[in-house]
C-alpha atoms as a PDB file:
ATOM      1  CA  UNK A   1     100.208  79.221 -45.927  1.00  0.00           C
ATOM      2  CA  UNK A   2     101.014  75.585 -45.450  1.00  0.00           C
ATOM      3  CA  UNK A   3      99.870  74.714 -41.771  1.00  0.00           C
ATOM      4  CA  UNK A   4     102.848  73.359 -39.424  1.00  0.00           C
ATOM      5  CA  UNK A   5     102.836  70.246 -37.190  1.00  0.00           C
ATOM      6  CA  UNK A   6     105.291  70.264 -34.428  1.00  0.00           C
ATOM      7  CA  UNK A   7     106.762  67.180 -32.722  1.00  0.00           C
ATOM      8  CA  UNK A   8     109.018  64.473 -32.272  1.00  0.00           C
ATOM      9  CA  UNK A   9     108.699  61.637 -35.274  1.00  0.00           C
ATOM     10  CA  UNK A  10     108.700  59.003 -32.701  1.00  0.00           C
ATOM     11  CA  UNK A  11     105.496  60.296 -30.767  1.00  0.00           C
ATOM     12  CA  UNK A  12     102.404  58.013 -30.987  1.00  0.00           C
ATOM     13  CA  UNK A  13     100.453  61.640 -30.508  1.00  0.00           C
ATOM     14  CA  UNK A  14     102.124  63.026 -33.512  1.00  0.00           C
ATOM     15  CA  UNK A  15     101.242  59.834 -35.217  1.00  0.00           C
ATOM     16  CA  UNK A  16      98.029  60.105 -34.899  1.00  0.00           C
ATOM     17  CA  UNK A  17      97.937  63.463 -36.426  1.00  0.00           C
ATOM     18  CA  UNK A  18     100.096  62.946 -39.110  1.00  0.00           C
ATOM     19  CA  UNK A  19      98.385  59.617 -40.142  1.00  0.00           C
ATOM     20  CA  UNK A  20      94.883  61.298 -39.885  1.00  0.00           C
ATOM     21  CA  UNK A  21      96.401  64.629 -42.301  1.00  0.00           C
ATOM     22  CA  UNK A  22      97.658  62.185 -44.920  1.00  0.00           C
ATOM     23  CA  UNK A  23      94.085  60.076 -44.838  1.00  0.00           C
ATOM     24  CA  UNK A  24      92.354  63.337 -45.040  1.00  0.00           C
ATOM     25  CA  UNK A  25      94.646  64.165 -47.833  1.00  0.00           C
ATOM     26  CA  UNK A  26      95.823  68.221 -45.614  1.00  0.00           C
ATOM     27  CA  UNK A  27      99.378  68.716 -46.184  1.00  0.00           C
ATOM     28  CA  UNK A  28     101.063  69.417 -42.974  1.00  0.00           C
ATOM     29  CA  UNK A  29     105.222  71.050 -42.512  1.00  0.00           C
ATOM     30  CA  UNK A  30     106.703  68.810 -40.358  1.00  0.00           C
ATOM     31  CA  UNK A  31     108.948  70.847 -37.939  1.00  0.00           C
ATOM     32  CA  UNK A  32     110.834  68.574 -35.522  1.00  0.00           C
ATOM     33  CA  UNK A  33     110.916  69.252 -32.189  1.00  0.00           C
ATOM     34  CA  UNK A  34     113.005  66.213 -30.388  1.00  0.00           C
ATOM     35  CA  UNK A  35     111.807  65.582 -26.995  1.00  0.00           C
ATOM     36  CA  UNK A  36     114.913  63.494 -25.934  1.00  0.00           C
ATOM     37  CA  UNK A  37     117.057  66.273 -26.152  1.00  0.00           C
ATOM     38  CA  UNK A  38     114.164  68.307 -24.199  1.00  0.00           C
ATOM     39  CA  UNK A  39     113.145  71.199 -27.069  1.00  0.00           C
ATOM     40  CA  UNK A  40     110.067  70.439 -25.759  1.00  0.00           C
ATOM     41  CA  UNK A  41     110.741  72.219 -22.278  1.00  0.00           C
ATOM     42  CA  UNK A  42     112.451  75.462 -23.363  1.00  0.00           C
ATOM     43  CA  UNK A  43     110.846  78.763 -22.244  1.00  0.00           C
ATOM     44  CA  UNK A  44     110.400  79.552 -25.931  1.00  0.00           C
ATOM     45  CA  UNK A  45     108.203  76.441 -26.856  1.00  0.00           C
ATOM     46  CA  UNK A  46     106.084  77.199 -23.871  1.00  0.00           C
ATOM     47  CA  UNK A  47     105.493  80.635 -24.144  1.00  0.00           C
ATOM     48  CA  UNK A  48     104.940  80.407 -27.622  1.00  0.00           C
ATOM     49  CA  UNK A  49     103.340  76.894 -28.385  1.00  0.00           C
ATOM     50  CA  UNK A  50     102.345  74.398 -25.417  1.00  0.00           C
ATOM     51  CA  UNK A  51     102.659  75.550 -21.851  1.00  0.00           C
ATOM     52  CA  UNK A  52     102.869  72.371 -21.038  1.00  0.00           C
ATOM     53  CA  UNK A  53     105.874  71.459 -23.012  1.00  0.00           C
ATOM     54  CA  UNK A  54     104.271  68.788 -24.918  1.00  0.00           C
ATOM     55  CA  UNK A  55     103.990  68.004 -28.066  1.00  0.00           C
ATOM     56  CA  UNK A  56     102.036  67.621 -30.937  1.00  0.00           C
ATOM     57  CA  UNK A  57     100.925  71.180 -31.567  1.00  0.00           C
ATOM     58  CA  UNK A  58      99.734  73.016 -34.409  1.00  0.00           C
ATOM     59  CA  UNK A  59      99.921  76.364 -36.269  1.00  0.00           C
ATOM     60  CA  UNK A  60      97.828  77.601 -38.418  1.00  0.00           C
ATOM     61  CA  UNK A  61      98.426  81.099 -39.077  1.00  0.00           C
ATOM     62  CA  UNK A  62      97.438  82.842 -35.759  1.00  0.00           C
ATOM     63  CA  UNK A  63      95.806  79.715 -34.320  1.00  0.00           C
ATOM     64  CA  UNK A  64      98.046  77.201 -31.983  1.00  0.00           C
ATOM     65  CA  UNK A  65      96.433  73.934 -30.989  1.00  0.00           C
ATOM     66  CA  UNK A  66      97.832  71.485 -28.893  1.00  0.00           C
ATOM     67  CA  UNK A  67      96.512  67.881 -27.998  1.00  0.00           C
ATOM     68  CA  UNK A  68      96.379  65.553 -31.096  1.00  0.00           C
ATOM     69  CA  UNK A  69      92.610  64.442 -30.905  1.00  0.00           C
ATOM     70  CA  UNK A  70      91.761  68.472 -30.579  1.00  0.00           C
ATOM     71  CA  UNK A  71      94.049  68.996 -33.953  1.00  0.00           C
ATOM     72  CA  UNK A  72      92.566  66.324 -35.482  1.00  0.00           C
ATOM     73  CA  UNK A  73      89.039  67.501 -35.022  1.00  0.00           C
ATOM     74  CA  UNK A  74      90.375  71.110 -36.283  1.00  0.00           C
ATOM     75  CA  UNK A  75      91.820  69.550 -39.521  1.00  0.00           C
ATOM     76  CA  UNK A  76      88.565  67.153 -40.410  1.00  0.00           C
ATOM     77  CA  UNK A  77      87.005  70.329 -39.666  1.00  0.00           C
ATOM     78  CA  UNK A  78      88.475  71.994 -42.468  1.00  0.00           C
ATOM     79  CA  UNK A  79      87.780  69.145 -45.126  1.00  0.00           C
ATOM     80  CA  UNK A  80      84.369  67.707 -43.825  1.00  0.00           C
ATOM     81  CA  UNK A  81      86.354  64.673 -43.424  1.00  0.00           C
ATOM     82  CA  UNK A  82      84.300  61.240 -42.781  1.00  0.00           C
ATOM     83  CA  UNK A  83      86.686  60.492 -39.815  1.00  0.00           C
ATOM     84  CA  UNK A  84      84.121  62.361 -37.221  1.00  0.00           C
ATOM     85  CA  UNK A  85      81.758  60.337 -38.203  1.00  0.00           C
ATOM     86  CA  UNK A  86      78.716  60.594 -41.258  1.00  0.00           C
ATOM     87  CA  UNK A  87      76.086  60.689 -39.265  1.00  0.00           C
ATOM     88  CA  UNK A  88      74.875  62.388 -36.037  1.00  0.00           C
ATOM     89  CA  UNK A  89      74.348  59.703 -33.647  1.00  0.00           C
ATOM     90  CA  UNK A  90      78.070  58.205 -35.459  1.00  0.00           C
ATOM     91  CA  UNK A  91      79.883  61.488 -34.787  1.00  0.00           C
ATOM     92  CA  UNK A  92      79.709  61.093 -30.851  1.00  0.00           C
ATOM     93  CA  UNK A  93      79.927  57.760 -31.191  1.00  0.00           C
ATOM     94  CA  UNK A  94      83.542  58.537 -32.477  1.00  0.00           C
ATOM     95  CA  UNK A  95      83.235  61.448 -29.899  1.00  0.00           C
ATOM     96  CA  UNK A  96      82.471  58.764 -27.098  1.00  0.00           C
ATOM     97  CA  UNK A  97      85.434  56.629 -28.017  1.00  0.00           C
ATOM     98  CA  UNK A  98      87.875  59.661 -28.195  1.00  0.00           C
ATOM     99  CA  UNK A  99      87.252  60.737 -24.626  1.00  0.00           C
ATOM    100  CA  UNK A 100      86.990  56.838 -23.511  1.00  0.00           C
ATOM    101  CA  UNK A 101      90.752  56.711 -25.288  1.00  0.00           C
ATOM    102  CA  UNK A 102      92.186  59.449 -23.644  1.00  0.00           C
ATOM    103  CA  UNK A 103      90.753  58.724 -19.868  1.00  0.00           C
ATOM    104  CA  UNK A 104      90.731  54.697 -19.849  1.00  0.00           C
ATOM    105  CA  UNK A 105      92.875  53.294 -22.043  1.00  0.00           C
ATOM    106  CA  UNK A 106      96.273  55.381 -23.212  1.00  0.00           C
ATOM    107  CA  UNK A 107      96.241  57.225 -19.847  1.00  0.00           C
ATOM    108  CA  UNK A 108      97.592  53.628 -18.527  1.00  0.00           C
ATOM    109  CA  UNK A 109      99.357  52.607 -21.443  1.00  0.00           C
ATOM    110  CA  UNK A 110     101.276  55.894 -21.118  1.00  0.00           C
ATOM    111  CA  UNK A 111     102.346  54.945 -17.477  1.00  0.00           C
ATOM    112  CA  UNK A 112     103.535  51.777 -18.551  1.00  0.00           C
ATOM    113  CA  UNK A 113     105.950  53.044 -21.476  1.00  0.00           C
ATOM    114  CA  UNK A 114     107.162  55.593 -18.664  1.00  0.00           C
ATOM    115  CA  UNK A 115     107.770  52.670 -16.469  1.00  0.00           C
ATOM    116  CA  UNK A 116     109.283  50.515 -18.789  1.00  0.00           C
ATOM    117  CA  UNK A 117     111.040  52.266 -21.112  1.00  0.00           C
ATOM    118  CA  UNK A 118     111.458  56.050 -19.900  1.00  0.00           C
ATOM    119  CA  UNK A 119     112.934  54.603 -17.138  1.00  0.00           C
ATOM    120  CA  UNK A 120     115.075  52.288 -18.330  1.00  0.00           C
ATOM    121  CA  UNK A 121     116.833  54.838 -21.099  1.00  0.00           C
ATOM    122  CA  UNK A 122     117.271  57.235 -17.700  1.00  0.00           C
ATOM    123  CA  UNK A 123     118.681  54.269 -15.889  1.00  0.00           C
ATOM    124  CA  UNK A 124     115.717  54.567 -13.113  1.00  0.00           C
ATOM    125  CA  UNK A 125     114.633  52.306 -11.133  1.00  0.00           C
ATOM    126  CA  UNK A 126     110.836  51.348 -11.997  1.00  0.00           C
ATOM    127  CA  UNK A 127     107.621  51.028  -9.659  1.00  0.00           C
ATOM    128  CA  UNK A 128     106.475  47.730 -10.203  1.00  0.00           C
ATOM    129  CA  UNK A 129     103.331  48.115  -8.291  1.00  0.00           C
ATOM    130  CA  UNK A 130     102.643  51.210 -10.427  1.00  0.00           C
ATOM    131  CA  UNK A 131     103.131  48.923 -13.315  1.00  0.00           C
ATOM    132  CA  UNK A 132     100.767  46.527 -11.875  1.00  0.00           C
ATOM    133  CA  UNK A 133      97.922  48.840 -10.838  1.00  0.00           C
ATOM    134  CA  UNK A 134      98.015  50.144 -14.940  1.00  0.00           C
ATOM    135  CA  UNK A 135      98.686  46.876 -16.424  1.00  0.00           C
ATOM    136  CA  UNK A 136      94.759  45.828 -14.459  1.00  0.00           C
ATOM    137  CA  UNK A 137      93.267  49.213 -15.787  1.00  0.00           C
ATOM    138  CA  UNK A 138      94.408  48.125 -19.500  1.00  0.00           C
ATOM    139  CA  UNK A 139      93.375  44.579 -18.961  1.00  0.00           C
ATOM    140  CA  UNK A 140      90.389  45.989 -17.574  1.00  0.00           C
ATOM    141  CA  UNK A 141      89.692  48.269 -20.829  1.00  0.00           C
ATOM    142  CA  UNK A 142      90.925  45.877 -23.311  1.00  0.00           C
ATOM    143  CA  UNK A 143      88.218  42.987 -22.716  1.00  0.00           C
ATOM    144  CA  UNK A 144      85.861  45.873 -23.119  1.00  0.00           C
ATOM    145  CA  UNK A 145      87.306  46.703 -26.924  1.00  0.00           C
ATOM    146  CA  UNK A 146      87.671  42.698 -27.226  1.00  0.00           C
ATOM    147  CA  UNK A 147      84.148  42.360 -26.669  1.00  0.00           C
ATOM    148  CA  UNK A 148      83.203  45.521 -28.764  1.00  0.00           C
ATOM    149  CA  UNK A 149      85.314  44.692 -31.584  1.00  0.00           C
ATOM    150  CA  UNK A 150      83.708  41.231 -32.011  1.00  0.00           C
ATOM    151  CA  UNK A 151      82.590  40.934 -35.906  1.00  0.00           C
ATOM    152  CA  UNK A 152      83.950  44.561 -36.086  1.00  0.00           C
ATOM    153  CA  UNK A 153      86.588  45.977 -38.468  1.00  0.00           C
ATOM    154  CA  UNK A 154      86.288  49.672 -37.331  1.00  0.00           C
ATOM    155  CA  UNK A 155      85.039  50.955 -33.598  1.00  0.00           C
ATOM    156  CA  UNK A 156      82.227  52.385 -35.258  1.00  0.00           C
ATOM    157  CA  UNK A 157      80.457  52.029 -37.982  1.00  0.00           C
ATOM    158  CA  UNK A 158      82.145  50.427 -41.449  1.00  0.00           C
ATOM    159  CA  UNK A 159      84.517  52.777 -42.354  1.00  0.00           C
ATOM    160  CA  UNK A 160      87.948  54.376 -40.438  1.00  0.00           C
ATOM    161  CA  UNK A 161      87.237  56.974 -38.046  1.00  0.00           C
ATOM    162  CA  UNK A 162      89.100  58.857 -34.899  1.00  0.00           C
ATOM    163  CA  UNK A 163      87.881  56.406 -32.641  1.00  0.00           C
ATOM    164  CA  UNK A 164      89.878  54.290 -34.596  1.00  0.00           C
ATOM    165  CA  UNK A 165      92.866  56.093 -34.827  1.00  0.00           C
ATOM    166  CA  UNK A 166      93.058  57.256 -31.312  1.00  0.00           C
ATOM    167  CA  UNK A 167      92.841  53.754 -30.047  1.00  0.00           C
ATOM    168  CA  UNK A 168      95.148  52.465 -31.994  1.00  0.00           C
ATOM    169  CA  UNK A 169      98.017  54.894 -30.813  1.00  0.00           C
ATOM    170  CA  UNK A 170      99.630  52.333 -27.832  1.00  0.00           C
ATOM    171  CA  UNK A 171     100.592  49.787 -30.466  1.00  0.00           C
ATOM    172  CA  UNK A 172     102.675  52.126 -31.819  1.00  0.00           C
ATOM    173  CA  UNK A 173     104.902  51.256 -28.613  1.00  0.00           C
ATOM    174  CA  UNK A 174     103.342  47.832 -27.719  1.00  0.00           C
ATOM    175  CA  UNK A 175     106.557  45.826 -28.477  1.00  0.00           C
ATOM    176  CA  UNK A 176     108.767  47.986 -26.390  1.00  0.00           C
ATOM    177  CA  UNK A 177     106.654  48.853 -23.479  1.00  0.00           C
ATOM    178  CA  UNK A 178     104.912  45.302 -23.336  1.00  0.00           C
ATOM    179  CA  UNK A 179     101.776  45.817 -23.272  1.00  0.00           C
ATOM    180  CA  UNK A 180      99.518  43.284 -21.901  1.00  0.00           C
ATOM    181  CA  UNK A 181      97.092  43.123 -26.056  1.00  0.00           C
ATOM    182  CA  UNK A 182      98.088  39.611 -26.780  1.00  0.00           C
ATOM    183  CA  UNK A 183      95.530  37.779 -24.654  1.00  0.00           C
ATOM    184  CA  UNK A 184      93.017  39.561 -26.830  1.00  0.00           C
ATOM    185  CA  UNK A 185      92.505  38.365 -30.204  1.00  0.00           C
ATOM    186  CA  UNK A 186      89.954  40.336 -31.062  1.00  0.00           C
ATOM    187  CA  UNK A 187      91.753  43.306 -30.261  1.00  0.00           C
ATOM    188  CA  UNK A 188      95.061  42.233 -32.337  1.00  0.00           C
ATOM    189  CA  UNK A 189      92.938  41.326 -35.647  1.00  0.00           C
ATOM    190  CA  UNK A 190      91.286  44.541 -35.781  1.00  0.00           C
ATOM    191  CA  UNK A 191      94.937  46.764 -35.202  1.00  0.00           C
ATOM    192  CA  UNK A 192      96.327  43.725 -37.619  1.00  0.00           C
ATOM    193  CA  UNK A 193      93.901  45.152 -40.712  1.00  0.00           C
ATOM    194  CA  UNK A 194      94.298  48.970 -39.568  1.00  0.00           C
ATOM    195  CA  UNK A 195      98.296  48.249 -40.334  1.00  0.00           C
ATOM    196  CA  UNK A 196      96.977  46.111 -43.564  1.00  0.00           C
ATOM    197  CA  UNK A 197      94.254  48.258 -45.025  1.00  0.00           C
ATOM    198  CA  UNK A 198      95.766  51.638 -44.161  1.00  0.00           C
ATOM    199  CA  UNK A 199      99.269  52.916 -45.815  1.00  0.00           C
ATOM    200  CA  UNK A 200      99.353  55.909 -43.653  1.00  0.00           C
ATOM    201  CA  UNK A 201      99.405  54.175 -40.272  1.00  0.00           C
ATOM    202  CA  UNK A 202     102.075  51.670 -41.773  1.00  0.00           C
ATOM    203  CA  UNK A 203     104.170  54.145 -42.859  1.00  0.00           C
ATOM    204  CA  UNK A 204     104.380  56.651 -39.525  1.00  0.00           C
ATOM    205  CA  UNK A 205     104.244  53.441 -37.653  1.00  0.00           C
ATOM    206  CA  UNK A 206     107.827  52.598 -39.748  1.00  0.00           C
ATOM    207  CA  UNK A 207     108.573  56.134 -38.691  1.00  0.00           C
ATOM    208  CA  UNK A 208     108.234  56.256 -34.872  1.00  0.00           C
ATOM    209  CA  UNK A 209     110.001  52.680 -35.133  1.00  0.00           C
ATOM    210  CA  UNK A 210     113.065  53.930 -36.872  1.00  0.00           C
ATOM    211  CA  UNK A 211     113.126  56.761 -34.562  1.00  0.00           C
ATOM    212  CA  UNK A 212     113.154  54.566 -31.697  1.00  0.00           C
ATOM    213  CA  UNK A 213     115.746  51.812 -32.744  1.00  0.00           C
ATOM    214  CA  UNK A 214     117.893  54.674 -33.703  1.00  0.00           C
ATOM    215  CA  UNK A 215     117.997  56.310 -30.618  1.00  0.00           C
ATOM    216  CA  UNK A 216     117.960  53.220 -28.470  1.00  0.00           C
ATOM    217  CA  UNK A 217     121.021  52.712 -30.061  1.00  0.00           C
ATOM    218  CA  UNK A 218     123.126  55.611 -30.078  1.00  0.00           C
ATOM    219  CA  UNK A 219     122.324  55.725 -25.872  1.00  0.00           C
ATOM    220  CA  UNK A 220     123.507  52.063 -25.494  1.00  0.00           C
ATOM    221  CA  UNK A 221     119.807  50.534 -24.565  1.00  0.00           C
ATOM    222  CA  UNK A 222     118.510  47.416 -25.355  1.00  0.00           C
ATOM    223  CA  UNK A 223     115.013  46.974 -24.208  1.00  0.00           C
END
């Protein structure tokens, strides 16, 4: 039974799932869920598949995950994929950056893109001293990947891992939300050859911006 992925194709979360199942080569059924219309919230998807009526999730068979970096570790799980790492001391490494991701960097960039663009599609006005306070907290965790990623292709080791992808997620809405990357060079070149050396993050990055351009414009908003 072919495992099922469930989320909206312009979700930097489902992205990162989707991009990691194609690297690993694990065929995934896409079922769409679209969040602007809210099939995210219904009692149904939250009894059933995320109480908190997010997305991605996953079902395999009895098992429902939720939380991309969670599926991801399921699916390398399944394949002994390289992406956690090849050695001990390299899998939390990749472990380390994960839970950095998730609590210091998209945390912020999240806030932004609800600032900035969530707001603007609902015709809201923003908090610009929200904006400000996570705009510090990324410029504050962005000098620290700047410095990292020095010499570096990859965030650990020589080869494509989670740490990677996880990272990487926020420039899949960089151009819209604004995010405050450019001032770090380091930062750009090593996204730059993820985009070049990677088909699979190309391609769903083509995906969530198709989704996005076509939506923006069926609702009327430029950004």
């Amino acid at each position: 039974m072919t495992m099922k992925i469930y989320g909206d194709p312009g979700s930097g979360s489902l992205r990162r799932v989707t991009t990691a199942a194609k690297i690993m080569g694990i065929e995934l059924e896409r079922v769409n869920v679209d969040l602007f219309k809210g099939e995210s919230q219904t009692d149904e998807f939250k009894s059933r598949l995320n109480p908190h009526g997010l997305t991605p999730v996953l079902e395999d068979g009895d098992t429902i995950l939720y939380e991309a970096s969670a599926i991801n570790l399921y699916l390398a799980d399944k394949v002994n994929s390289p992406l956690v790492g090849t050695t001990q001391e390299g899998r939390f490494q990749v472990l380390q950056w994960m839970f950095w991701s998730g609590e210091q960097w998209r945390t912020f960039t999240t806030t932004i893109f609800d600032e900035r663009v969530g707001k603007t599609i609902m015709n809201l006005p923003k908090d610009e001293a929200l904006i400000a306070f996570a705009e510090g907290k990324i410029r504050a965790a962005a000098k620290v990947l700047d410095k990292h990623l020095e010499g570096r292709k990859f965030m650990v080791g020589d080869a494509l891992t989670f740490a990677d992808i996880d990272i990487a997620a926020p420039f899949s809405q960089v151009d819209r939300a604004k995010f405050p990357f450019g001032d770090y060079l380091n930062l750009i070149a090593w996204h730059d050859n993820l985009l070049q050396s990677f088909p699979a993050w190309a391609e769903t990055k083509a995906e969530v911006d198709n989704r996005f351009d076509t939506f923006l414009a069926s609702v009327g908003v430029k950004l």
